[in-house]
Protein backbone atom coordinates (compact mmCIF):
# COMPACT_ATOMS: atom_id res chain seq x y z
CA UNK A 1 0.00 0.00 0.00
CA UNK A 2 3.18 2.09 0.53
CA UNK A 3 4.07 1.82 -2.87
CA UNK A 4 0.98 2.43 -4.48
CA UNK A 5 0.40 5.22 -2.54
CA UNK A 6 3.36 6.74 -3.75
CA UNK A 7 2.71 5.97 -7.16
CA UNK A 8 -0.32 7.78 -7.35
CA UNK A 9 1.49 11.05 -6.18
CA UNK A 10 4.15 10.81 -8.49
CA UNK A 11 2.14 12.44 -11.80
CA UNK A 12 1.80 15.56 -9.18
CA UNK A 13 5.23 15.79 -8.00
CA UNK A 14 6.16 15.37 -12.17
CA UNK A 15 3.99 17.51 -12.74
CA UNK A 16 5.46 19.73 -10.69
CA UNK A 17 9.06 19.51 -11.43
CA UNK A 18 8.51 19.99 -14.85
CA UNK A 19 6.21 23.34 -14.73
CA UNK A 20 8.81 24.69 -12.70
CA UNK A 21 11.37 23.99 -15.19
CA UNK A 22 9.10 25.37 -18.25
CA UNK A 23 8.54 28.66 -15.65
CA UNK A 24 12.52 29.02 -15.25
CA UNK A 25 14.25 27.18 -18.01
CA UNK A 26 17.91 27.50 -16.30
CA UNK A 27 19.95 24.66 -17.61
CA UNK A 28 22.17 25.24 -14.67
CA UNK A 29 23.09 21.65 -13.09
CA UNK A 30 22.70 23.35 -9.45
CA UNK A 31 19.48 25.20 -10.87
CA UNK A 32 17.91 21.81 -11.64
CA UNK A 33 18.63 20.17 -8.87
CA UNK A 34 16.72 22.58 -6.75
CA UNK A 35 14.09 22.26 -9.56
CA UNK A 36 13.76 18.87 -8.35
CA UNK A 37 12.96 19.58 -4.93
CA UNK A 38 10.89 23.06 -5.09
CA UNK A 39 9.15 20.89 -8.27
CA UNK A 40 7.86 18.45 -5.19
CA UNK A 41 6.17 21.24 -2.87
CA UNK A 42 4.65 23.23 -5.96
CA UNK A 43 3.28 19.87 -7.69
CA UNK A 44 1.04 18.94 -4.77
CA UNK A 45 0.41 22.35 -4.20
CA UNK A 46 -0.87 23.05 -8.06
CA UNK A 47 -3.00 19.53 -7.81
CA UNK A 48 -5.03 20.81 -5.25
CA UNK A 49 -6.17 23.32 -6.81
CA UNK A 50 -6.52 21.20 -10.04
CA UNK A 51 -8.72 19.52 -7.71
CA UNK A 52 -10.50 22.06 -6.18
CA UNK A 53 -11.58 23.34 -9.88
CA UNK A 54 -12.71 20.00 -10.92
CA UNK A 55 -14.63 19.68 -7.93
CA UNK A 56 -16.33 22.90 -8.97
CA UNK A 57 -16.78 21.88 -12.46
CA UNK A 58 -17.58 18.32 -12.22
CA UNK A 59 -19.02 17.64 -8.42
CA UNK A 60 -17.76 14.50 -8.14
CA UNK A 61 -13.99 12.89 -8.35
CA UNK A 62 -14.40 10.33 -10.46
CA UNK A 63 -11.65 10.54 -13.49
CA UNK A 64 -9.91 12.74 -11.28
CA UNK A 65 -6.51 10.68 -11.97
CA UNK A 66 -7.08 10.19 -15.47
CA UNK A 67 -6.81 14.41 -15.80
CA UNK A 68 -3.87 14.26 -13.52
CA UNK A 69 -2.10 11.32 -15.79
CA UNK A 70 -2.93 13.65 -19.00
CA UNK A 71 -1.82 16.95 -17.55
CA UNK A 72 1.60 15.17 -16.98
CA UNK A 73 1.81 13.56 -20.51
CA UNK A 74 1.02 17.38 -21.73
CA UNK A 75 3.48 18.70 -19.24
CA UNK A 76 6.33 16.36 -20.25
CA UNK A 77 5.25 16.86 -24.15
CA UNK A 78 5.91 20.90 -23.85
CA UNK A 79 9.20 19.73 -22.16
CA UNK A 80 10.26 17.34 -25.03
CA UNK A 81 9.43 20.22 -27.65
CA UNK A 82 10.70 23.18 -26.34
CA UNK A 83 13.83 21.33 -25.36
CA UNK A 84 14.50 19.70 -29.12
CA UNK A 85 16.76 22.72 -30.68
CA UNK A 86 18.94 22.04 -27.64
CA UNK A 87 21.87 20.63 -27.90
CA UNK A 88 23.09 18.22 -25.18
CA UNK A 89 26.21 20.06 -22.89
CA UNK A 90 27.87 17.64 -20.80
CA UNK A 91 28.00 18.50 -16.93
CA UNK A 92 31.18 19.64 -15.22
CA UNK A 93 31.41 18.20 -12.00
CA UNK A 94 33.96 19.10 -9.64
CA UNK A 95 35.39 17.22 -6.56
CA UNK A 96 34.07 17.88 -3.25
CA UNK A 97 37.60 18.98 -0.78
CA UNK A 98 38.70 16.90 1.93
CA UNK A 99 36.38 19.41 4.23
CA UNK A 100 33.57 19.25 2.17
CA UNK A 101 33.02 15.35 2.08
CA UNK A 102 33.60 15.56 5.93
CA UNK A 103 30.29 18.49 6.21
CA UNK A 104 28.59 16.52 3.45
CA UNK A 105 29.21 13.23 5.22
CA UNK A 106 27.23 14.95 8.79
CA UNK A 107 24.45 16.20 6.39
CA UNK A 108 24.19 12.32 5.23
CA UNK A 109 23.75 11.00 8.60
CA UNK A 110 21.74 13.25 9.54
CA UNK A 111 19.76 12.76 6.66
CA UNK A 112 19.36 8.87 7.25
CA UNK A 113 18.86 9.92 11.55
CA UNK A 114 15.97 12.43 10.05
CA UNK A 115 14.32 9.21 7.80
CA UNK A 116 14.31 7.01 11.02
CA UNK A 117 12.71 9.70 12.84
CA UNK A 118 10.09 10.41 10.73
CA UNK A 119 9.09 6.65 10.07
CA UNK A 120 9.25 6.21 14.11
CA UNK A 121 6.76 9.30 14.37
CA UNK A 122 4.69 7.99 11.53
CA UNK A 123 4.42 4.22 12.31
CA UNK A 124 3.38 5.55 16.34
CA UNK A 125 0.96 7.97 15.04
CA UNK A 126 -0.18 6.69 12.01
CA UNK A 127 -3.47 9.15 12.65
CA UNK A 128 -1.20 11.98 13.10
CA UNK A 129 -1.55 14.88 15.57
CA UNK A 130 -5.11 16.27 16.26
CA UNK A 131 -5.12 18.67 13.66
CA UNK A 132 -4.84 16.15 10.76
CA UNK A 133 -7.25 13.55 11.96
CA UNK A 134 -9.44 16.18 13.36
CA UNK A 135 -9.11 19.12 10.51
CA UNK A 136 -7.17 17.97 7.44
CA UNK A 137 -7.91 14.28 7.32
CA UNK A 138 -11.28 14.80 8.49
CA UNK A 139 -11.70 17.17 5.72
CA UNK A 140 -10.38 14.83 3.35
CA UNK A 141 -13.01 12.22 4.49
CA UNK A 142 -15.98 14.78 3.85
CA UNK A 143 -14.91 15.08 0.27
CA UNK A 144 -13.84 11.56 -0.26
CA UNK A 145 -16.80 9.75 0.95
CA UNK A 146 -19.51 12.86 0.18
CA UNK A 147 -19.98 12.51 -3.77
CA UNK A 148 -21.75 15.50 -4.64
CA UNK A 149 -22.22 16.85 -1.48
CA UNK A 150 -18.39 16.97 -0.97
CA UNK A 151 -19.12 21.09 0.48
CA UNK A 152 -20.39 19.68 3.14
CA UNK A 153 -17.08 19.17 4.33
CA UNK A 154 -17.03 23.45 4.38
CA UNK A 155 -20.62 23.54 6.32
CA UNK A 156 -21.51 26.76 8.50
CA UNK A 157 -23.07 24.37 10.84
CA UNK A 158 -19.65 22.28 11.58
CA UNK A 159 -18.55 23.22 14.91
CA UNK A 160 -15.74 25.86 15.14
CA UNK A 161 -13.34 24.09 17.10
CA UNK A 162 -12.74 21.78 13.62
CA UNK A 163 -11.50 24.95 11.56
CA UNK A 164 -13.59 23.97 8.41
CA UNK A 165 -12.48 27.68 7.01
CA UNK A 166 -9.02 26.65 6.93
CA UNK A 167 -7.53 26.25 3.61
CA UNK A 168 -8.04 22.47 2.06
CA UNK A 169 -4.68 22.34 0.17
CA UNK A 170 -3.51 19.47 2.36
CA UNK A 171 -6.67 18.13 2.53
CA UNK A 172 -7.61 18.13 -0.95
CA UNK A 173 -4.18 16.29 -2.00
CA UNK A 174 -5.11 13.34 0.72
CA UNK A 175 -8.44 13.28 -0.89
CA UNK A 176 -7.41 12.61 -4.45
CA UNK A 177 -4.94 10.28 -3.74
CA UNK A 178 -7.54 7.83 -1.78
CA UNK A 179 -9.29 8.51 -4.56
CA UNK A 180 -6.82 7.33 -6.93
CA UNK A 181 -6.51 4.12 -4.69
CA UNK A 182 -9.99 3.80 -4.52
CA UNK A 183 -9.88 3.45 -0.30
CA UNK A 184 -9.15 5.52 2.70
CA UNK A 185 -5.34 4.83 3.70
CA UNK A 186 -3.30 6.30 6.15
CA UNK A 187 0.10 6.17 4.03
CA UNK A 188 -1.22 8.70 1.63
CA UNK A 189 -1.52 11.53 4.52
CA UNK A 190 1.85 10.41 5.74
CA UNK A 191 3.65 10.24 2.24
CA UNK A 192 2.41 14.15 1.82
CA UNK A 193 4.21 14.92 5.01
CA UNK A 194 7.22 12.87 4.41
CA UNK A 195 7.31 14.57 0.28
CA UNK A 196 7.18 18.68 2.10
CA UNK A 197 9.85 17.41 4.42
CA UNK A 198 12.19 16.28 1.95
CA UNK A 199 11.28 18.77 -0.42
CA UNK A 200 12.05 21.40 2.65
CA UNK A 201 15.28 20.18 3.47
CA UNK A 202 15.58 19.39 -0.59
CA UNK A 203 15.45 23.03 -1.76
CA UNK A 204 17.84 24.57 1.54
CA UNK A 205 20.47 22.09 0.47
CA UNK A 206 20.16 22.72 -3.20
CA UNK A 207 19.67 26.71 -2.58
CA UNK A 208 23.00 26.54 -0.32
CA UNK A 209 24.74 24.95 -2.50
CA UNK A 210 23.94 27.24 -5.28
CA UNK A 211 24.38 30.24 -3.63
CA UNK A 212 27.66 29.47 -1.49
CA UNK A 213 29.12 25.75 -1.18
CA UNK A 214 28.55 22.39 -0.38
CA UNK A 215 29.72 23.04 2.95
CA UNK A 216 27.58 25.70 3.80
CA UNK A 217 24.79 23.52 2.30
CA UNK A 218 25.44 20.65 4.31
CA UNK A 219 25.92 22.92 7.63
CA UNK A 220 22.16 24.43 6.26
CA UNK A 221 20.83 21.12 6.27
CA UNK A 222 22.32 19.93 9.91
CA UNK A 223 20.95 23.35 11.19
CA UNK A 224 17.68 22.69 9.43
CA UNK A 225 16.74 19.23 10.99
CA UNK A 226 18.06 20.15 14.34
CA UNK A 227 14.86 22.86 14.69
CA UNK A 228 12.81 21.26 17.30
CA UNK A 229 9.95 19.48 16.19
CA UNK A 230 10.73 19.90 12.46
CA UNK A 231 10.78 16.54 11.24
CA UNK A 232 8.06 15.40 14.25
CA UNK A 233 5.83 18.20 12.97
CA UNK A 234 6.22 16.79 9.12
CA UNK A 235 5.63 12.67 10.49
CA UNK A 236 2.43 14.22 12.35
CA UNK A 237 1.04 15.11 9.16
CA UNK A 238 -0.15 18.79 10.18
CA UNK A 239 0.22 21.88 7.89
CA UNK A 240 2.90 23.93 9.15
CA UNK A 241 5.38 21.89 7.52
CA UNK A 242 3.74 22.82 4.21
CA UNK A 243 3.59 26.14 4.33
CA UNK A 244 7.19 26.31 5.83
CA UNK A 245 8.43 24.89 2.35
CA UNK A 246 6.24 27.64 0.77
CA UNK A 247 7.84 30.29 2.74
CA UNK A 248 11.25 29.12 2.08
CA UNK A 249 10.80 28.43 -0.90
CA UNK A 250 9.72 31.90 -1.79
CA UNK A 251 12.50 33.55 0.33
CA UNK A 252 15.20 31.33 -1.81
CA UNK A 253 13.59 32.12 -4.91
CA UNK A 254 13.89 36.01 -4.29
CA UNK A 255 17.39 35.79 -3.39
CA UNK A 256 17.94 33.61 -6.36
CA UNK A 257 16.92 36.00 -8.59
CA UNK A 258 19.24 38.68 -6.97
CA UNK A 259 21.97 37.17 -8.40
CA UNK A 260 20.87 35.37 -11.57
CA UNK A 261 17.58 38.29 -12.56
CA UNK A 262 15.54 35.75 -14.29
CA UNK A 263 11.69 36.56 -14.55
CA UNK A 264 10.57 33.07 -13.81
CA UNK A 265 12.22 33.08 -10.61
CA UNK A 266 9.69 35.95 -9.86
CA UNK A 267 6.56 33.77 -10.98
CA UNK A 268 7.50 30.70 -9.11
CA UNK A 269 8.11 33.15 -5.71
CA UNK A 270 5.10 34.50 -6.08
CA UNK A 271 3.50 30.90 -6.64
CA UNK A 272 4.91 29.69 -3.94
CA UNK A 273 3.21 32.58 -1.97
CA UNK A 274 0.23 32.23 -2.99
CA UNK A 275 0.48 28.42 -2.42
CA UNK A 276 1.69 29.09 1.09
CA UNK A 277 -1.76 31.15 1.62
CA UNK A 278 -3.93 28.15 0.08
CA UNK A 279 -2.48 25.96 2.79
CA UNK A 280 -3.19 27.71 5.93
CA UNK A 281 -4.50 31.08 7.04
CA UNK A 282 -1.25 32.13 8.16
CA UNK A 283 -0.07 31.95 4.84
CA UNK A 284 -2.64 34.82 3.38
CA UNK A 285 -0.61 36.97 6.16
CA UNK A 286 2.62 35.58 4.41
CA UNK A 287 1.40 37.11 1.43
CA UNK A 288 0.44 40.60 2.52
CA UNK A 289 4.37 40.90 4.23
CA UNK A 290 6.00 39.36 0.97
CA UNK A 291 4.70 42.32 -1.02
CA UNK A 292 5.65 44.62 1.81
CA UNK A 293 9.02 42.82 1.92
CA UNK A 294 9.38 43.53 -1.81
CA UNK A 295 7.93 46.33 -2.05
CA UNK A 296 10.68 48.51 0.33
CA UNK A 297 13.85 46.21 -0.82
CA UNK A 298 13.28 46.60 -4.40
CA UNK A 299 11.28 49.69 -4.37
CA UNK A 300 13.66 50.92 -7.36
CA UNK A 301 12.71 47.95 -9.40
CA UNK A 302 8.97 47.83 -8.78
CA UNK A 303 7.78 47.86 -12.44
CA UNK A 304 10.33 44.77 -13.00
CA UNK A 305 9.32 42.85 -10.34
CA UNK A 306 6.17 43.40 -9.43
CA UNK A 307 4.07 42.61 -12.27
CA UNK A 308 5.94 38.93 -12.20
CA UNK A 309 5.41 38.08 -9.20
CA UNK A 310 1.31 38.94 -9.53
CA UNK A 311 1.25 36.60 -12.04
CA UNK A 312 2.47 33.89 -9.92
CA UNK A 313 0.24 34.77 -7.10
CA UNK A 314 -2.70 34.95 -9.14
CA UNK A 315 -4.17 31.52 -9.04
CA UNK A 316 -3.54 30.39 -5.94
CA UNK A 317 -4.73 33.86 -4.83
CA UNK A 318 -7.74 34.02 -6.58
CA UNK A 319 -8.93 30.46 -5.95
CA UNK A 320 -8.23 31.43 -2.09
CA UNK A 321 -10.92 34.07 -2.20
CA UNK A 322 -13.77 32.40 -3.66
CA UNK A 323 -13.09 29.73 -1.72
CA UNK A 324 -13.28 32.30 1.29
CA UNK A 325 -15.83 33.94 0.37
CA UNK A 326 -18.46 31.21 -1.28
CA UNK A 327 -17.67 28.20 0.08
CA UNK A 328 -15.62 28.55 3.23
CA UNK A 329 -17.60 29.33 6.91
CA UNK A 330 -16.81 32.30 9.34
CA UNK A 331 -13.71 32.08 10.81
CA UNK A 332 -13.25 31.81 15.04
CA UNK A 333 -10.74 34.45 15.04
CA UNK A 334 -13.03 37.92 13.83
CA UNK A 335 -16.25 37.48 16.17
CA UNK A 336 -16.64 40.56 17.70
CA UNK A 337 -13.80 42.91 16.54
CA UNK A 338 -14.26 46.32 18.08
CA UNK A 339 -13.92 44.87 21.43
CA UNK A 340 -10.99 42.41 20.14
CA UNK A 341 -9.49 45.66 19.08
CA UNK A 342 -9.81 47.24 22.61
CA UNK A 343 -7.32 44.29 23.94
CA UNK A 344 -4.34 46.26 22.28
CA UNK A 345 -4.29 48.15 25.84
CA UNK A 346 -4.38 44.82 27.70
CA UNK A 347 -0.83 45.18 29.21
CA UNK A 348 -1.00 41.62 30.73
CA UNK A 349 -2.23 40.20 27.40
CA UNK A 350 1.42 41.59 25.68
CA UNK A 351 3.19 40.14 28.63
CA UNK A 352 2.16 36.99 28.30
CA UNK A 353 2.47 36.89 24.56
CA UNK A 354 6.16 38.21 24.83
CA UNK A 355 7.12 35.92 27.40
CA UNK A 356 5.69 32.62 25.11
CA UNK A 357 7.19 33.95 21.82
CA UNK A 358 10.65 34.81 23.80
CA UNK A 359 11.19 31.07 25.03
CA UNK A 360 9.64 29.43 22.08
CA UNK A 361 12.25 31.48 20.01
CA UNK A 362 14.67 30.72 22.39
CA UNK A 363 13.77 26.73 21.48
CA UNK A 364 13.76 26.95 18.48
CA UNK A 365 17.51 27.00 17.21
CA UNK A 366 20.55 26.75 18.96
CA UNK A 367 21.15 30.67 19.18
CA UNK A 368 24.38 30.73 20.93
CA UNK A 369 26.05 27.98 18.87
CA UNK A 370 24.74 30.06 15.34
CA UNK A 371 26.16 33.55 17.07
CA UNK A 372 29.42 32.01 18.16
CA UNK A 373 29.85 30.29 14.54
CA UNK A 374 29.00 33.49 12.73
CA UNK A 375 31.30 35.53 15.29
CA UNK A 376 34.43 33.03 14.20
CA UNK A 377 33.55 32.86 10.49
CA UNK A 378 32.63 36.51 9.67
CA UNK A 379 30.07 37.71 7.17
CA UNK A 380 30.55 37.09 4.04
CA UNK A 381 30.60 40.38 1.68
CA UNK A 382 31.82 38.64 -1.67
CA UNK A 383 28.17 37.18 -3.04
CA UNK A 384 26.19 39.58 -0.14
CA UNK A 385 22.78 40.90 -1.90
CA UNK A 386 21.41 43.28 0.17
CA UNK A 387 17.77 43.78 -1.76
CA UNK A 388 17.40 40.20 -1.10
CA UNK A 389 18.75 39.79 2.34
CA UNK A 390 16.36 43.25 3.40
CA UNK A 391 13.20 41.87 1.58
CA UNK A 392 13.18 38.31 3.77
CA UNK A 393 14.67 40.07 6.56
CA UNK A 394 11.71 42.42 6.29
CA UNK A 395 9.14 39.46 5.42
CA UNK A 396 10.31 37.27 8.80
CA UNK A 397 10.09 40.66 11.06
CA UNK A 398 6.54 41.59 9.83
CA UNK A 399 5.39 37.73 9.99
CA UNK A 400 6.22 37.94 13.34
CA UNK A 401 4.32 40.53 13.84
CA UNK A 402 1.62 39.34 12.56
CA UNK A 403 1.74 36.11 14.29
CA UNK A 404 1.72 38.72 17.56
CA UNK A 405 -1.19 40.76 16.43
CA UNK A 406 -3.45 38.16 15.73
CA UNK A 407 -2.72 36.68 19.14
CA UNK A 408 -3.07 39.96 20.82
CA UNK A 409 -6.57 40.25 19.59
CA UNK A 410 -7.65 36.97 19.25
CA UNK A 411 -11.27 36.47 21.33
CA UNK A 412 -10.06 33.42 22.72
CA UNK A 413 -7.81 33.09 26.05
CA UNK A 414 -4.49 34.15 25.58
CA UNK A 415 -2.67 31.11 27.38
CA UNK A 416 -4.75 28.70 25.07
CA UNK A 417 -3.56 30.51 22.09
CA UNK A 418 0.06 30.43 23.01
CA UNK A 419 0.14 26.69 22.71
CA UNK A 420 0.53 26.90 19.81
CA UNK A 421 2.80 29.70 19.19
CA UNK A 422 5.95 27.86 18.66
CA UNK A 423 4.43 26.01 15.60
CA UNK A 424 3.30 28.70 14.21
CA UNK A 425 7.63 29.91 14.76
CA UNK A 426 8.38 26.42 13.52
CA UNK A 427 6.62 27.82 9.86
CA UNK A 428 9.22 30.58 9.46
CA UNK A 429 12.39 28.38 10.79
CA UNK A 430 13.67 27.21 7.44
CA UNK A 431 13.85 30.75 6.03
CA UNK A 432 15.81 31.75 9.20
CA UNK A 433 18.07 29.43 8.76
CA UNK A 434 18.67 29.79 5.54
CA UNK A 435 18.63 33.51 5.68
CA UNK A 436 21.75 32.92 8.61
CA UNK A 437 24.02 30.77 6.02
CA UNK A 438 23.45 33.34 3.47
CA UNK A 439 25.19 35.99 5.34
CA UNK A 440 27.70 34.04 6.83
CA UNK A 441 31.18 32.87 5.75
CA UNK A 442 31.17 29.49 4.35
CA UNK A 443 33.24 26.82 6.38
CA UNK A 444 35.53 26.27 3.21
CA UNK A 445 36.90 29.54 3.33
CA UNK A 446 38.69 29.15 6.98
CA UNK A 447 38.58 24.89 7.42
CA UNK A 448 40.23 24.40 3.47
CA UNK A 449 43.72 24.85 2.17
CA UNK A 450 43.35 26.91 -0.60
């Protein structure tokens, strides 16, 4: 069932991989190779909404697969014919140094540590964590097992405590894939979470690697599954690993194009976005302090980059809001908002809040270990972009911000809410981290004989 389950998201993740490459067409070996990973992330994330639409259109899933099978063939068809006036250029590899197969050696074991820990997570929780059996799975089961009356699954009357406004990317991707298989299985749920974890750690290697060096990449990747509750968070099937991949993989792709100024790179960040709002409500937030983000970094090159990366946003975007607004039930959050607004002069409701957020940051990377290696190393001024370092500085400052404002007015009781603060921290990790090894010094330039 493993297998199979697998098999039937592989024409997404193809899918995928192969829009991104027709979106940016770099021929780059290191360029393709992230392709590969980001290609996993924005696959599942286009299928749902291929799914959502024929939902709309059609009211039923039946054939589903067959239009997921026949986008691929199409997909891989444009590939094969816009790639034919190519000529084939062979790939220069060059030999990883004596400290670079020593860093890349940790990243492997961490790697194969990371795969234990997930399938140990997974095998003891096959049901996951509350939210996906309760929210996303349950969600999944509504419009699975409902036919036509697969909105139900979106009903006003369901009680507010199972968040049926939240955003059914994850759901909608477990949905078609048990439809695919024809039965309710828990591997498919688990396989998702497993593919954005990869894909996560997938795209900071790659990114790393293209941006500084294979040691800095593998020292990325350590850093990266060392967060706390990174890879439990991705076996437990919830959403906030998800939308973490979207939000690094729109930081990387913004930094990319600092360097390399290729339009597509613009589309695909602003996919990814938009993606990162159709998977949970955080991510609409996301959006609003990317355009910010971009908006003061590269406010000299607004005409150039804006208009890009609308384009990418658009579908996911636009998808979002009739969902929102046709389909989706009132939220638990905006109930009475004048007198939610009138808690911004609650000075024990900001003391509590800081005190959460300043030990869950605390938790959430090894701070004095990352200071003390940056202090030794130095920054690292030859490849420094500072657009693209200010616009995800900017976009991590104001998404915590927003993270504090909505639990400073929130109607519910502030300690409930701060359980889960540090997962909604554990969404913006990966971009810290791999905003940190983009600054600093890479290991080969102090550890490696020149």
């Amino acid at each position: 069932m493993t297998l199979q389950s697998f098999l039937i998201l592989l024409p997404s993740i193809v899918s995928g991989g192969i829009l991104t490459h027709l979106i940016w067409p770099d021929k780059e070996f290191k360029s393709i190779l992230f392709k590969l990973f980001l290609g996993i992330g924005i696959g599942l994330g286009v299928n749902s909404l291929l799914v959502f639409i024929y939902l709309l259109i059609f009211d039923r899933q039946p054939g589903l697969f067959v239009v997921q099978i026949l986008i691929m063939v199409l997909l891989v068809s444009m590939l094969i014919i816009r790639g034919r006036p190519c000529r084939f250029t062979p790939i220069a590899f060059k030999i990883p140094g004596r400290t670079q197969m020593v860093f890349l050696a940790l990243a492997g074991v961490m790697l194969i540590l990371g795969l234990i820990v997930y399938t140990n997570v997974s095998l003891r929780k096959p049901q996951g964590a509350w939210d996906s059996w309760m929210i996303y799975n349950r969600t999944a089961r509504f419009i699975y097992r409902g036919g036509d009356h697969w909105r139900d699954a979106f009903s006003p009357e369901m009680y507010w405590f199972f968040h049926a406004d939240y955003p059914p990317m994850v759901a909608l991707n477990v949905a078609s894939g048990w439809d695919a298989l024809g039965q309710e299985t828990v591997r498919v749920p688990m396989l998702i979470g497993g593919a954005f974890l990869l894909a996560s750690a997938g795209i900071m290697f790659a990114a790393v690697n293209a941006y500084k060096t294979l040691g800095q990449a593998s020292l990325a990747l350590l850093v990266l599954f060392s967060v706390s509750d990174f890879i439990g968070s991705g076996a437990t099937q919830v959403a906030d690993v998800p939308i973490a991949f979207f939000m690094l993989g729109t930081g990387i792709l913004i930094f990319l194009y600092s360097f390399k100024v290729q339009r597509g790179l613009l589309v695909l960040a602003g996919l990814s976005a938009g993606l990162a709002a159709w998977t949970k409500n955080e991510g609409i937030v996301f959006v609003l302090v990317s355009l910010i983000g971009l908006g003061v970094a590269y406010r000299k090159e607004l005409k150039q980059i804006f208009p890009w990366y609308v384009v990418g946003l658009a579908l996911p975007v636009a998808i979002l809001v009739y969902f929102k607004i046709v389909l989706a039930p009132p939220g638990d959050l905006f109930v009475d908002l004048p007198s939610q607004v009138g808690q911004i002069t609650d000075l024990n409701r900001h003391f509590e809040i800081l005190k959460q957020m300043r030990l869950d940051l605390m938790a959430l990377l090894n701070w004095t270990l990352l200071i003390i290696y940056a202090f030794i190393l130095g920054v690292d001024r030859s490849r420094f972009h500072f657009s693209a370092f200010l616009a995800c500085l900017i976009i991590i400052l104001l998404q915590l911000v927003g993270y504090y404002s909505i639990l400073l007015i929130s109607p519910h009781h502030v300690l409930w809410h701060l359980s889960a603060l540090y997962r909604l921290l554990l969404q913006i990790a990966p971009l810290i981290v791999f905003l940190y090894f983009s600054v600093v010094k890479p290991p080969e330039t102090v550890f490696q004989r020149k």
